[in-house]
N, C-alpha and C. Protein backbone atom coordinates (compact mmCIF):
# COMPACT_ATOMS: atom_id res chain seq x y z
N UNK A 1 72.76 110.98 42.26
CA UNK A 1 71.37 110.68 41.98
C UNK A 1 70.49 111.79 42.52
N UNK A 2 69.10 112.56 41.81
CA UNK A 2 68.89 113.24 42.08
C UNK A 2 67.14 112.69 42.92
N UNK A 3 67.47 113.65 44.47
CA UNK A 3 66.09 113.22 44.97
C UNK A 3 64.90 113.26 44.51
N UNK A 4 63.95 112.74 44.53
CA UNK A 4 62.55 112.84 43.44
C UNK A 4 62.01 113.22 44.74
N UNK A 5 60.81 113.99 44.79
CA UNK A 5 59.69 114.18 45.55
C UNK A 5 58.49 112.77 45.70
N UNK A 6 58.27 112.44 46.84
CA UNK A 6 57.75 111.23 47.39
C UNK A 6 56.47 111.69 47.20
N UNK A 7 56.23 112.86 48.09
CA UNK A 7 54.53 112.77 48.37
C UNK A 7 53.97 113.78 47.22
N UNK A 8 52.66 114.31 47.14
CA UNK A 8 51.93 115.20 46.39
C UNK A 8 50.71 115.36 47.06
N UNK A 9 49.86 116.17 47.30
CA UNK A 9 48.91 116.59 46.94
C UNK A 9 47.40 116.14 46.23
N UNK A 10 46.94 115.08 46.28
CA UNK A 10 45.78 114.60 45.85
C UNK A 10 44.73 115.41 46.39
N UNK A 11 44.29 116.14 45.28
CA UNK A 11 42.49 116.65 44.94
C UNK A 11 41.69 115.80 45.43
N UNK A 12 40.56 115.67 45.57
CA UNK A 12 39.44 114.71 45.19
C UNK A 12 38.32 115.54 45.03
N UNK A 13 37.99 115.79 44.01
CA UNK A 13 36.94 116.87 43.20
C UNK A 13 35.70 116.43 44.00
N UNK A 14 35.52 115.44 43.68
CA UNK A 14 33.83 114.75 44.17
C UNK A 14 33.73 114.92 46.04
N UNK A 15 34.46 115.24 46.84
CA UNK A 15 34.19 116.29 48.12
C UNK A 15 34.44 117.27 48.43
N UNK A 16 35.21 118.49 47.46
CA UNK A 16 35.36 119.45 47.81
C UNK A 16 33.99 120.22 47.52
N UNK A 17 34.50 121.48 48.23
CA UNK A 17 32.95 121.83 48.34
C UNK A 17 32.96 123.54 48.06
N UNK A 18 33.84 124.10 47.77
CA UNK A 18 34.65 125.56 47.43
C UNK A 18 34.62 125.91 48.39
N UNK A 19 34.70 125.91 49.56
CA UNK A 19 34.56 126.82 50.59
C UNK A 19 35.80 127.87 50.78
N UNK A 20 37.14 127.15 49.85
CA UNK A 20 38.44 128.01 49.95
C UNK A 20 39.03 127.93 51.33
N UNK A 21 38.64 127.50 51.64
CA UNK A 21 39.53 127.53 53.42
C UNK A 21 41.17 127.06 52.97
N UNK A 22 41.23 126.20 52.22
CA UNK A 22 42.67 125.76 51.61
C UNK A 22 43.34 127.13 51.65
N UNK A 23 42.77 127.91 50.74
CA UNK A 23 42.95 129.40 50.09
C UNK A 23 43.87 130.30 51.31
N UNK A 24 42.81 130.07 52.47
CA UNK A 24 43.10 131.10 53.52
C UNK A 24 43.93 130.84 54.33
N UNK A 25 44.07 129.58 54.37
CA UNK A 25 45.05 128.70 55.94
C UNK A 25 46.47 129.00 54.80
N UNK A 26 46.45 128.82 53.97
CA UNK A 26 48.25 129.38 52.73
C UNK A 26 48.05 130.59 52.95
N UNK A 27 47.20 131.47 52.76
CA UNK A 27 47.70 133.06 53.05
C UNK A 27 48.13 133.24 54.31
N UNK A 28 47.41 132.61 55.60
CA UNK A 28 48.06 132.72 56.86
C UNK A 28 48.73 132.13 57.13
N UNK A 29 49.39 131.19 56.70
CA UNK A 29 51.03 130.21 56.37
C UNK A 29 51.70 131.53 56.47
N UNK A 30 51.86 132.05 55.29
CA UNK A 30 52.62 132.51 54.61
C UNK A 30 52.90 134.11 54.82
N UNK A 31 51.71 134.33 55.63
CA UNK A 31 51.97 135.79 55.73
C UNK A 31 52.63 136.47 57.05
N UNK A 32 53.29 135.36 57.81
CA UNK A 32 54.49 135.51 58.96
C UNK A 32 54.01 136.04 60.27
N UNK A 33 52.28 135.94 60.49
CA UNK A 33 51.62 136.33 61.71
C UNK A 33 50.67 134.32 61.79
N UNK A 34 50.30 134.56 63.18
CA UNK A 34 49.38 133.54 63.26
C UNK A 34 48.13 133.80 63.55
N UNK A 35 47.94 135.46 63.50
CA UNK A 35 46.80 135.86 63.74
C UNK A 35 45.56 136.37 62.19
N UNK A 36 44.75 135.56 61.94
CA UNK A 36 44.49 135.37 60.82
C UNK A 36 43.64 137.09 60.30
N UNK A 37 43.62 137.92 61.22
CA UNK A 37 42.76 139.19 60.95
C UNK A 37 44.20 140.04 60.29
N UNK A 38 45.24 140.12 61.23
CA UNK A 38 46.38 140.47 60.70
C UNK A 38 46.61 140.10 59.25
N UNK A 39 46.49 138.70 59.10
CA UNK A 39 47.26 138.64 57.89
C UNK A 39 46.41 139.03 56.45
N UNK A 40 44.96 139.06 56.95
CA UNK A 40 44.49 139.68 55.83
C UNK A 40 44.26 141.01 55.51
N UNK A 41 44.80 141.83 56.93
CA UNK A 41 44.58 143.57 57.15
C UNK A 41 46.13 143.57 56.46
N UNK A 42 47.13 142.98 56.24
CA UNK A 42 48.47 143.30 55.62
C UNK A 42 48.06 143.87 54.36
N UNK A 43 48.98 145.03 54.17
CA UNK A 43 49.06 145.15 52.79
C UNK A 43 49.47 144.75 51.90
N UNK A 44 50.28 144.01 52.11
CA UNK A 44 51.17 142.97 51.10
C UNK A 44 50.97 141.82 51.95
N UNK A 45 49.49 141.10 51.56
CA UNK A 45 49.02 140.12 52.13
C UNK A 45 49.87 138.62 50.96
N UNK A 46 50.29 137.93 51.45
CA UNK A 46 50.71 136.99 50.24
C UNK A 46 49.23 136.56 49.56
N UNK A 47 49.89 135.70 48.08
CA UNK A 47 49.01 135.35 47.25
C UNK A 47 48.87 133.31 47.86
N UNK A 48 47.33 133.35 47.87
CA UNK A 48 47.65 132.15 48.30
C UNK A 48 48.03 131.03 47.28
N UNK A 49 48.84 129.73 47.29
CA UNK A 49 49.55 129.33 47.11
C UNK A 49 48.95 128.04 46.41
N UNK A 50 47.91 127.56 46.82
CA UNK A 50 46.70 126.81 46.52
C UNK A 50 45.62 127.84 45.61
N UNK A 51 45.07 127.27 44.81
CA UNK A 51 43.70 127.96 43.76
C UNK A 51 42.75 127.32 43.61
N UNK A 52 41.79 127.33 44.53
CA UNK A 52 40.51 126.65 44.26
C UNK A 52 39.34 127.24 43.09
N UNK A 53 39.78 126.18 41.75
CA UNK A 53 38.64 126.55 40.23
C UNK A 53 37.43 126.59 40.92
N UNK A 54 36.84 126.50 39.90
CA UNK A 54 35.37 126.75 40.00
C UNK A 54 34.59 126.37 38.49
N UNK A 55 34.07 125.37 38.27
CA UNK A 55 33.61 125.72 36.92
C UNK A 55 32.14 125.90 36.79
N UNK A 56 31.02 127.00 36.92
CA UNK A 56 29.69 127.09 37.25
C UNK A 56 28.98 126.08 36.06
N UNK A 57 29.02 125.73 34.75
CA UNK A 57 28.57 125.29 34.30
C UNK A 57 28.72 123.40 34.82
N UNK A 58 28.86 122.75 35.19
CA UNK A 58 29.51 121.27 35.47
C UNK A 58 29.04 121.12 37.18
N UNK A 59 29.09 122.75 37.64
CA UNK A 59 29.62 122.63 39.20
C UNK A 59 31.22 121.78 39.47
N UNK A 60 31.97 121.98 38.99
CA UNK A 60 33.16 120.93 39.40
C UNK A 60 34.30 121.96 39.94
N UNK A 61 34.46 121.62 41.22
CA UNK A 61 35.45 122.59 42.05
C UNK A 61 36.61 121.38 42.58
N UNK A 62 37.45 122.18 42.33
CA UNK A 62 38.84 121.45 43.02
C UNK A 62 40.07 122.37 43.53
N UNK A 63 40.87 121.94 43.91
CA UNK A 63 42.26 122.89 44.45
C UNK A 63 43.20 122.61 43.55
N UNK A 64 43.90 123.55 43.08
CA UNK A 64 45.14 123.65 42.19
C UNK A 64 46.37 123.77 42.46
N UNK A 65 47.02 123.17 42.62
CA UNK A 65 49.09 123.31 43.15
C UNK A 65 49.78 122.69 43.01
N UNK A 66 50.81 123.09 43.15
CA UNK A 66 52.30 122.90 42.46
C UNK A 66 52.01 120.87 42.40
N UNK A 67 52.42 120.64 41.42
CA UNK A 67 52.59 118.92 40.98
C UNK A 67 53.84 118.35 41.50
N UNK A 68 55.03 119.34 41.95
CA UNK A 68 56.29 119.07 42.05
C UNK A 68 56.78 118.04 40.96
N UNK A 69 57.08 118.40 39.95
CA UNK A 69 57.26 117.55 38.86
C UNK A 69 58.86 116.68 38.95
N UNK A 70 58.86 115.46 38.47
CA UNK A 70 59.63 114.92 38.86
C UNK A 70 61.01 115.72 37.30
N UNK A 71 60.04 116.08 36.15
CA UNK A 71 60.95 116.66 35.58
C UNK A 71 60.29 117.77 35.39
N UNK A 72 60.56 119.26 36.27
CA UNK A 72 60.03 120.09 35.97
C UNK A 72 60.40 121.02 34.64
N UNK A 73 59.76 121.32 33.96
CA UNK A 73 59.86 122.41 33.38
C UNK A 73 60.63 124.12 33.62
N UNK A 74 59.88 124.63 35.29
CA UNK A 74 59.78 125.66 35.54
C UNK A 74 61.00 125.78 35.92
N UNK A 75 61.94 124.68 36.18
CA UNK A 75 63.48 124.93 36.99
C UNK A 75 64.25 125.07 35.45
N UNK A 76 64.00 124.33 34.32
CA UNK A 76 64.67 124.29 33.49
C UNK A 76 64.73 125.47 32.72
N UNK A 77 63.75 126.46 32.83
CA UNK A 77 63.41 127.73 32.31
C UNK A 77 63.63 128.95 33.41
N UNK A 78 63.78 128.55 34.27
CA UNK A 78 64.14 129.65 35.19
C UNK A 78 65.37 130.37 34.95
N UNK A 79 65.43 131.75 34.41
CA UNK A 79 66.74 132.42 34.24
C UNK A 79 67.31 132.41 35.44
N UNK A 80 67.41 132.83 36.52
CA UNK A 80 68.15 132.92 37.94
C UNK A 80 68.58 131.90 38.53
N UNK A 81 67.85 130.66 38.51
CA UNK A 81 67.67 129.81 39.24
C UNK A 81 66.82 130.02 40.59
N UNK A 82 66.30 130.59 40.62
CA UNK A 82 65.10 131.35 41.62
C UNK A 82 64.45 129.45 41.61
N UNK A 83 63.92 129.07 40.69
CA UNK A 83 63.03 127.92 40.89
C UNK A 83 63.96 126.33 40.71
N UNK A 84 63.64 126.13 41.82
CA UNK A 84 64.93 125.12 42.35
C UNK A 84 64.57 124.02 43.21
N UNK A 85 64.91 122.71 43.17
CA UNK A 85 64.50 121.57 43.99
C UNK A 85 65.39 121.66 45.31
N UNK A 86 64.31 121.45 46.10
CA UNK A 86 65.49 121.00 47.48
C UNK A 86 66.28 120.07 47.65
N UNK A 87 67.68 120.14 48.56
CA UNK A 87 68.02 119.09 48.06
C UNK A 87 67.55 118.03 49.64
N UNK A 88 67.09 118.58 50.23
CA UNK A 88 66.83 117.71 51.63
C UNK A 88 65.15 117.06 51.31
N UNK A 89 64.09 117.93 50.60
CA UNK A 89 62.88 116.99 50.57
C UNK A 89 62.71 116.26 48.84
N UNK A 90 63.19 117.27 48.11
CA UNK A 90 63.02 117.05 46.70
C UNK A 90 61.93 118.13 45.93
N UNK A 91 61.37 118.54 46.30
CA UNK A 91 59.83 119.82 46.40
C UNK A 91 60.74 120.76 45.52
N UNK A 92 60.02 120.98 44.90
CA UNK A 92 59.85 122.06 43.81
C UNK A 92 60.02 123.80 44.51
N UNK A 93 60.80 124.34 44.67
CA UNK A 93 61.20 125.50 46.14
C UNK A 93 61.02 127.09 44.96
N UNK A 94 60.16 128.14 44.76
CA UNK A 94 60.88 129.17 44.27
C UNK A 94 61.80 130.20 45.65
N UNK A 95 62.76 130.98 45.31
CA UNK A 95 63.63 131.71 46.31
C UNK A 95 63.33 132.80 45.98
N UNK A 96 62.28 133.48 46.27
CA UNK A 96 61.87 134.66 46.18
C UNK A 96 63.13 135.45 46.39
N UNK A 97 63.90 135.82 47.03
CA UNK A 97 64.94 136.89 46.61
C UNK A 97 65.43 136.92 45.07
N UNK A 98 65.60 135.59 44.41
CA UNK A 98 66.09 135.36 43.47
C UNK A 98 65.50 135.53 42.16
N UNK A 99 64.12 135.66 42.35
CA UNK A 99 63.32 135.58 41.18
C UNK A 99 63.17 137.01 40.65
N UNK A 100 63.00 137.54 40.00
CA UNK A 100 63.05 138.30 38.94
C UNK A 100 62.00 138.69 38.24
N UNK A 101 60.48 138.00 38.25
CA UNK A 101 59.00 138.17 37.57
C UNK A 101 59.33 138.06 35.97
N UNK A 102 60.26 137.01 35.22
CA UNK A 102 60.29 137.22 34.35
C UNK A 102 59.70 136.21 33.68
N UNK A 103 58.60 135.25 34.40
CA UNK A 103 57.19 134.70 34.02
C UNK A 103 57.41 133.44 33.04
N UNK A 104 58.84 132.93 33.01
CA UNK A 104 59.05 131.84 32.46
C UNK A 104 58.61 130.58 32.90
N UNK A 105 58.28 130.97 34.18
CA UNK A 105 57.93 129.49 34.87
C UNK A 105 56.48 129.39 34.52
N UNK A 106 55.72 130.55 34.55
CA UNK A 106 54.45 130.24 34.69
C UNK A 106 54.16 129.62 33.09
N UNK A 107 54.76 130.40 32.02
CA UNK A 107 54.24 130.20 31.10
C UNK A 107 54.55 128.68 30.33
N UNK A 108 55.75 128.03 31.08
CA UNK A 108 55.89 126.36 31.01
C UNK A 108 55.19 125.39 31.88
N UNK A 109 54.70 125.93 33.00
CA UNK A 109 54.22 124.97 33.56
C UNK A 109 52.57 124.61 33.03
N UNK A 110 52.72 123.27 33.12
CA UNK A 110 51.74 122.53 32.31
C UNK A 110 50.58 122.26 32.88
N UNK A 111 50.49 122.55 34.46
CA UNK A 111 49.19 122.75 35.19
C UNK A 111 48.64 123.69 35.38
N UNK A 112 49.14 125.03 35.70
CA UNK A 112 48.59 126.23 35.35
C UNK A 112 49.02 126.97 36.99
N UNK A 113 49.94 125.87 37.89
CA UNK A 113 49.91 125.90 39.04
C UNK A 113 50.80 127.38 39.78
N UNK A 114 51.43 127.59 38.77
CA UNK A 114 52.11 128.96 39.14
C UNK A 114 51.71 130.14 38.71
N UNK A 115 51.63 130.73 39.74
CA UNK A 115 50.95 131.88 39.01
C UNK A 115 51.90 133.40 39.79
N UNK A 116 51.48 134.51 38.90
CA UNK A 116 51.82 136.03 39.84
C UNK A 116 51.80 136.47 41.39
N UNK A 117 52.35 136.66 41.96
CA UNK A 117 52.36 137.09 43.80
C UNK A 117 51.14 138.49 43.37
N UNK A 118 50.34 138.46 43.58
CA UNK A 118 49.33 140.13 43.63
C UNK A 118 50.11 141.46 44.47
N UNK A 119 51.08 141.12 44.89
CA UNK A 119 51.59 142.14 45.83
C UNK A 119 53.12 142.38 45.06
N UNK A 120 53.67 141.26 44.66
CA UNK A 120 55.07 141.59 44.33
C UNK A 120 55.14 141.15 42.92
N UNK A 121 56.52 141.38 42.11
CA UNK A 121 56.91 140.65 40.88
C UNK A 121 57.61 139.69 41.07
N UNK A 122 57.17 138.96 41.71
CA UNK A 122 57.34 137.22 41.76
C UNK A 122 56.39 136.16 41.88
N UNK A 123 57.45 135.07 41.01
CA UNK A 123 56.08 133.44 41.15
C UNK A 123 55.90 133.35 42.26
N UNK A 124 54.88 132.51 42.25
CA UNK A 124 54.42 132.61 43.65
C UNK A 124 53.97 130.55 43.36
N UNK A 125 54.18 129.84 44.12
CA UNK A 125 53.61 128.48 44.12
C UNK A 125 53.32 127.57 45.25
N UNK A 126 52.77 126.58 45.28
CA UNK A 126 53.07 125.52 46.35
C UNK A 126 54.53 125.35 46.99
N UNK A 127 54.60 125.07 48.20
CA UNK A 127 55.87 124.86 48.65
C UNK A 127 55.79 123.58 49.29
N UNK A 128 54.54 123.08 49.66
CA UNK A 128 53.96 121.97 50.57
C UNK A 128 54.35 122.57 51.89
N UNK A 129 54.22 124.02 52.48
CA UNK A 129 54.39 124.22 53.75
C UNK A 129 55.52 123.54 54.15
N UNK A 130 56.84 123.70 53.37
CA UNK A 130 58.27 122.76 53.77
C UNK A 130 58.73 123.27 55.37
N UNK A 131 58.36 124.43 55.58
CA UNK A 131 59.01 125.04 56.95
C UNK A 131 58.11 125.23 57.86
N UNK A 132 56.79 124.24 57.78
CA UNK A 132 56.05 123.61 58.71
C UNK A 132 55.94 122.41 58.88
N UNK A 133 56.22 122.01 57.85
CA UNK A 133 56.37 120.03 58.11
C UNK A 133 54.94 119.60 57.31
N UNK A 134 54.15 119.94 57.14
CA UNK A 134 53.10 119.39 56.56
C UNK A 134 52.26 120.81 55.87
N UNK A 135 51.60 120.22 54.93
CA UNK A 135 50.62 121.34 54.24
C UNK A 135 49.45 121.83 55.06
N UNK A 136 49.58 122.97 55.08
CA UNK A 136 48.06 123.84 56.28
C UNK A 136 46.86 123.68 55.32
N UNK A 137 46.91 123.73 53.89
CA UNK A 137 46.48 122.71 52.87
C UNK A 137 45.55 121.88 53.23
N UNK A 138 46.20 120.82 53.51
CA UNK A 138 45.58 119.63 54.23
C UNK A 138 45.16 119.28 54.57
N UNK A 139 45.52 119.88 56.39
CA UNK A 139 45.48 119.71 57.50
C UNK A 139 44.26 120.65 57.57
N UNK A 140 43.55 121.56 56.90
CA UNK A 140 42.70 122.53 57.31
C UNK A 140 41.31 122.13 56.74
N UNK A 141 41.38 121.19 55.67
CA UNK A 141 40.16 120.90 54.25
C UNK A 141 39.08 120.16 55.43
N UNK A 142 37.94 120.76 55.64
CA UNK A 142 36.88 120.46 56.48
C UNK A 142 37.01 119.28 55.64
N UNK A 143 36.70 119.25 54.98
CA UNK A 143 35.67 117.84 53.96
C UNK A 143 36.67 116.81 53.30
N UNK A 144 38.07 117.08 53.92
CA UNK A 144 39.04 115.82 53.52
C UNK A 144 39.15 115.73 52.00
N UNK A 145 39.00 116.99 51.33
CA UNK A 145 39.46 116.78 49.83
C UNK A 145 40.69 117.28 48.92
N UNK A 146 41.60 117.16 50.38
CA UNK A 146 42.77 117.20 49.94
C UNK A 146 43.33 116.14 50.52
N UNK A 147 44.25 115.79 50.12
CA UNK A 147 45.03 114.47 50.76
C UNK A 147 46.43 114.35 50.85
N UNK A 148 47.48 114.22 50.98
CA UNK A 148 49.22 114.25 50.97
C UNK A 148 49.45 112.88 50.91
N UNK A 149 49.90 112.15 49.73
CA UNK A 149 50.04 111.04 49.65
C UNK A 149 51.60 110.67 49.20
N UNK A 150 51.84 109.90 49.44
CA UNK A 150 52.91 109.18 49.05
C UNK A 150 52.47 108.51 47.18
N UNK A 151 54.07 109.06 46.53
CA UNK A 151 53.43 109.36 45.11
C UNK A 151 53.43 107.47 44.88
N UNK A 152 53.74 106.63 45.18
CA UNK A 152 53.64 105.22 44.86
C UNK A 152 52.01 104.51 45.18
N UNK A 153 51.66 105.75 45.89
CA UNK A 153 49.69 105.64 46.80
C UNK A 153 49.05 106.11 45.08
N UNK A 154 49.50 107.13 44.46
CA UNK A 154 49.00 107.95 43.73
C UNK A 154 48.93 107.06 42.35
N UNK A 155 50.18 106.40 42.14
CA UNK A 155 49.90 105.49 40.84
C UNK A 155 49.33 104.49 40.32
């Protein structure tokens, strides 16, 4: 039986406020310092992992990431297997050694949630901060408009 992913990621459009802080706390996840001046003086600063839209006409801002799909697309199209479920949380994982930039994932996925690394030729996506235990995501949104829910909260 294959593990499904429990929790996700809930938006809530009507308090975010763009400030992007989501944006920045994933680049300093991810960019292997905890010192946040460092990680944006890197030259191969990662791409952050989260995408906060913007739509000026509506005003309607929200954060964008990985859905962890219970049937993804992006694993089924992945030539390498670079894009791959865990088998300990269930999360949607790309293996950057493995990937290849050959943009199959992005161009199936149905949220728009994967996108190009700006520094390298690889996807780049949500991971839910798996090798921190919780999303910096989250845990960082002044205005509580992100949320980590349990997907049975979500339906």
């Amino acid at each position: 039986m294959e593990l499904r992913t429990r929790k996700r990621i809930y938006p809530k459009e009507e308090v975010c406020i763009g400030c992007h802080l989501c944006e920045i706390y994933c680049i300093l996840a991810h960019s292997g310092t905890t010192d946040l001046v460092k990680a944006f003086n890197k030259l191969n600063k990662p791409s952050p992992r989260v995408i906060v839209e913007e739509k000026d006409e509506y005003y309607v801002t929200f954060a964008l990431q990985c859905r962890h799909c219970d049937d993804p697309l992006c694993i089924k199209t992945c030539i390498t297997g670079a894009m791959h479920r865990d088998e300990k949380t269930g999360y949607i994982i790309c293996n950057e050694d493995k990937c290849v930039g050959c943009w199959s994932c992005i161009l199936v996925c149905p949220y728009g949630a994967i996108r190009r690394d700006k520094n390298k030729k690889i996807a780049s996506k949500c991971d839910l901060c798996i090798e921190l235990g919780n999303p910096v995501c989250v845990e960082n949104c002044p205005n509580e408009a992100l949320e980590l829910k349990e997907l049975e909260e979500l339906r």
